[in-house]
Protein backbone atom coordinates (compact mmCIF):
# COMPACT_ATOMS: atom_id res chain seq x y z
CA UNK A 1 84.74 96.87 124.33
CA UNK A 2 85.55 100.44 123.06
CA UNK A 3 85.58 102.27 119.44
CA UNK A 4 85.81 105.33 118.03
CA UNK A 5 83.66 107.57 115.57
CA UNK A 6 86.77 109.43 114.21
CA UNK A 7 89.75 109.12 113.64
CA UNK A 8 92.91 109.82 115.46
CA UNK A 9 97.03 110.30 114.68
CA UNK A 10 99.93 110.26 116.91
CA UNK A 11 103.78 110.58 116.22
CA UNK A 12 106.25 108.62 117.55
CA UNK A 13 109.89 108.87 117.11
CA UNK A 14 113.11 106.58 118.30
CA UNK A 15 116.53 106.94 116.92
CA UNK A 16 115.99 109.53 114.14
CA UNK A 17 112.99 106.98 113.23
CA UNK A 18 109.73 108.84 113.23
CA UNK A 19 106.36 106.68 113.18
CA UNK A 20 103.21 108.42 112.72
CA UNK A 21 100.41 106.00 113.55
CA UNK A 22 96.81 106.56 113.20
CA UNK A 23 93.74 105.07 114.76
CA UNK A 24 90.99 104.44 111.79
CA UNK A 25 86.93 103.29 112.01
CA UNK A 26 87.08 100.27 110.84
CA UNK A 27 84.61 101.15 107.77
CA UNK A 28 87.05 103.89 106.95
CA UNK A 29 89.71 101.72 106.84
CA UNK A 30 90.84 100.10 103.72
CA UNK A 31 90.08 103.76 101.90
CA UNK A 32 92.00 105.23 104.46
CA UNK A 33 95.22 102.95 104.27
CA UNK A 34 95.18 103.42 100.71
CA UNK A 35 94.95 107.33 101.21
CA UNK A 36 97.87 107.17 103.17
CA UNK A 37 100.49 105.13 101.04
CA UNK A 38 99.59 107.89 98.92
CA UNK A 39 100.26 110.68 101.05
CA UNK A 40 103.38 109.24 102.51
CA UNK A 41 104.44 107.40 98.99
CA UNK A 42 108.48 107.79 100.46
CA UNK A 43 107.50 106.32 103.93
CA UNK A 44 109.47 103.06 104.10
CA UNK A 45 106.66 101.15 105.55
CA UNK A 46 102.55 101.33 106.09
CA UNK A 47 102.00 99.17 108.67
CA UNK A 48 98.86 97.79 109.71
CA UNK A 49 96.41 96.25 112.13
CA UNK A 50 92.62 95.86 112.49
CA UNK A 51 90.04 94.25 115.04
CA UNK A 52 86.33 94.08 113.65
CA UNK A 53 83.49 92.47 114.83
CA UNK A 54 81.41 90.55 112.02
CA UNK A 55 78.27 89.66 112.75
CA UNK A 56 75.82 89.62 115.76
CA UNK A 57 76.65 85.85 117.57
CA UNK A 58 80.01 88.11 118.08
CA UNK A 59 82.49 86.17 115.72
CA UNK A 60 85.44 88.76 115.19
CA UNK A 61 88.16 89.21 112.20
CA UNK A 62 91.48 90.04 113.11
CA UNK A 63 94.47 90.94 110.78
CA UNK A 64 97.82 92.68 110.19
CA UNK A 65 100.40 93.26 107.79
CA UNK A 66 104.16 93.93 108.14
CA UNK A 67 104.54 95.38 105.14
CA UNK A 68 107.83 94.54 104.36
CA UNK A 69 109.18 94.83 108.13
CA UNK A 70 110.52 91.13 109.57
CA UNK A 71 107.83 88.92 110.01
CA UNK A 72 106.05 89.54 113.52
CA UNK A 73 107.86 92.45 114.71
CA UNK A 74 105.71 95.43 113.59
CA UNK A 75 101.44 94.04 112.60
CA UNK A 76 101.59 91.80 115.38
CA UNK A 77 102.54 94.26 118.13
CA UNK A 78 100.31 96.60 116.50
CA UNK A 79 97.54 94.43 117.10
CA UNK A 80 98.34 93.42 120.63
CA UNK A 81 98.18 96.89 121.33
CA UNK A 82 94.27 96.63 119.71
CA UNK A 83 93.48 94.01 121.70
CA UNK A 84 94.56 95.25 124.66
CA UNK A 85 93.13 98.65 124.86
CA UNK A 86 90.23 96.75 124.28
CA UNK A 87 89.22 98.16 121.04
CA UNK A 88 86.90 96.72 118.10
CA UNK A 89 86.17 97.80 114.64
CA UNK A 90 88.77 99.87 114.17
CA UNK A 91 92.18 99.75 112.15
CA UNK A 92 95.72 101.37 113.17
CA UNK A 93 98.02 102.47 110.15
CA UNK A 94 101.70 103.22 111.67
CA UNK A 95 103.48 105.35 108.60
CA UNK A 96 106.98 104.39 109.17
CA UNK A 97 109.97 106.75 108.09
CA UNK A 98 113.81 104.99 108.70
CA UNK A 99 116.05 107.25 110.21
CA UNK A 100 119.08 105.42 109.38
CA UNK A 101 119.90 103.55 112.65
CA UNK A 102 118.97 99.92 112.81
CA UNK A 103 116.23 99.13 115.72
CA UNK A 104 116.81 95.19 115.77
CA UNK A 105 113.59 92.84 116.24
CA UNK A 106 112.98 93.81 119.64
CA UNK A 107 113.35 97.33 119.36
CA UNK A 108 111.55 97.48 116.17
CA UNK A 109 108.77 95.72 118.00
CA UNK A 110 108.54 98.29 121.01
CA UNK A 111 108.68 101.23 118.75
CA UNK A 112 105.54 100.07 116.83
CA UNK A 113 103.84 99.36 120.31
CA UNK A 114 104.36 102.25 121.69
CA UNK A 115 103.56 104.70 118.62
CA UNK A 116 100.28 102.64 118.48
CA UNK A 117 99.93 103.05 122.30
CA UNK A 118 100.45 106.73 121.46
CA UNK A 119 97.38 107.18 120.15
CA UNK A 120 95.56 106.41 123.33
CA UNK A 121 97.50 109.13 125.14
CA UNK A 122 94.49 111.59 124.94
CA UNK A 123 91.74 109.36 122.88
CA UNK A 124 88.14 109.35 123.87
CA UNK A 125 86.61 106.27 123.03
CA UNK A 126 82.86 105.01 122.94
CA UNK A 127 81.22 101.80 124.30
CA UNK A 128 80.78 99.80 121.57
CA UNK A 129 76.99 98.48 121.20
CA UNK A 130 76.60 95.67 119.30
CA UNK A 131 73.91 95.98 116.62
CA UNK A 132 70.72 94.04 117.07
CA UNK A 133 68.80 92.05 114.65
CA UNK A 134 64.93 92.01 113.79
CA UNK A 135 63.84 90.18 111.07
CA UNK A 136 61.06 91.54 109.38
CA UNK A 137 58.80 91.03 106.20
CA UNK A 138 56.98 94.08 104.29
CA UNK A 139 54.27 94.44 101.79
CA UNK A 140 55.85 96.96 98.69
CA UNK A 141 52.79 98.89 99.37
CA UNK A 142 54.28 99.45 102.86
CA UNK A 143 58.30 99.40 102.32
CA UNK A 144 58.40 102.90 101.61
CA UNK A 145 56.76 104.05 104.80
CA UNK A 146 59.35 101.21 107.10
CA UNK A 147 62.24 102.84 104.99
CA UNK A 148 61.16 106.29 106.13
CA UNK A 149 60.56 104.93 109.79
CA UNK A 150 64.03 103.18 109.50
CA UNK A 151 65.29 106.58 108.15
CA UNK A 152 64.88 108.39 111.71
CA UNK A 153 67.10 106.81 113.19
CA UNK A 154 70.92 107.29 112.06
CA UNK A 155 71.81 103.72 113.34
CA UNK A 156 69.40 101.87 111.97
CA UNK A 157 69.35 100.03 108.53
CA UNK A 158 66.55 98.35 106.27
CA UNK A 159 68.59 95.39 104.87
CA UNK A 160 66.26 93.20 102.59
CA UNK A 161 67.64 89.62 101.96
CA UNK A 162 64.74 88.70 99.29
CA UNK A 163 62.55 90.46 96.98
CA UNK A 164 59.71 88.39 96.62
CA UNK A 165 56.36 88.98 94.46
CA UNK A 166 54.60 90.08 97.26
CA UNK A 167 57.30 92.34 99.14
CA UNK A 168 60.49 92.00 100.89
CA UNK A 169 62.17 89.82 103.26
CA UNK A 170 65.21 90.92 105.58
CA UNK A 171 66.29 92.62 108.66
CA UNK A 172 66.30 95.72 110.80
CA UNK A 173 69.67 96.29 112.43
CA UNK A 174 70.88 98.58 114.56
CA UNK A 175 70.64 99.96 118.53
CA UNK A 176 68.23 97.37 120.13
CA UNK A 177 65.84 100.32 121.21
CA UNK A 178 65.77 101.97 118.03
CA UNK A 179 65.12 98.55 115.69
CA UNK A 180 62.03 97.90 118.12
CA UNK A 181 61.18 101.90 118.29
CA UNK A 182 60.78 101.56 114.58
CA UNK A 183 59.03 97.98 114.37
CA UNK A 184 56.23 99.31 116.82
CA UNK A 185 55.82 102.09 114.64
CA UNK A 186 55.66 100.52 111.74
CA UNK A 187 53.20 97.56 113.52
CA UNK A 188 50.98 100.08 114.55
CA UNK A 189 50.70 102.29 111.61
């Protein structure tokens, strides 16, 4: 599976139609859509499409919206397009302007494929590594100094589940190196 750490825009246009489609992280996403039915508030339609993974047994969350194009001929394709490229937590937006000729189902359908396959024209992606789970339990007298550990790493995140009298109770998560870089160091300290 692939991702991407920014985000990306391509324009596509078919019969005076012009589609402008962008490729979102998917923790960007719902900001970003919002963002853009301001920026485009004459736009006809905001399409939209996303493909997230949820947690770490790999159970994904899929969704689109037509936004007010016939059912199945504009989210759908959009997302088939997702799926395809093999792509996962991220979101497509495709900013649709009419231009005043009719497209029909089918044509409305390849013109939203194809602007979303636009973006992948020039698009570098990443592998996407799934994050890894350690549980772990601190002492408070210690939690600052496994935050700070935790800290070093830009990928890696404390998340505590319980606060209990005598510390905390949660999970490291992140790149499987890292978590364990920063449970050794924490272990031996």
């Amino acid at each position: 599976m692939q991702t991407i750490l920014t985000e990306h825009h391509a324009f596509y246009e078919v019969k005076r139609s012009k589609f402008l489609a962008f490729l979102i992280p998917h923790d960007q996403f719902a900001v970003r859509l919002e963002a853009l039915r301001a920026e485009h508030p004459k736009a006809n339609h905001h399409v939209n499409a996303f493909f997230r993974r949820i947690n770490a047994s790999g159970q994904v969350e899929e969704g689109f919206s037509d936004d007010g194009e016939p059912k199945g001929v504009a989210g759908m394709p959009t997302l088939k397009v997702l799926q395809g490229r093999g792509m996962i937590n991220v979101g497509v937006v495709t900013v649709r302007y009419f231009g005043g000729i009719k497209l029909g189902t089918g044509g409305m359908a390849r013109a939203y494929s194809d602007a979303a396959n636009a973006l992948f024209e020039s698009l570098e992606t990443t592998e996407y590594i799934p994050p890894f789970f350690l549980p772990v339990q601190a002492a408070y007298t210690h939690l600052g100094r496994l935050e700070f550990l935790a800290g070093q790493y830009a990928d890696v995140a404390l998340e505590v589940d319980v606060y209990g009298a005598e510390g905390i109770e949660g999970r490291l998560c992140g790149r499987q190196a890292h978590v364990r870089a920063v449970w050794e160091a924490f272990t031996k300290g």
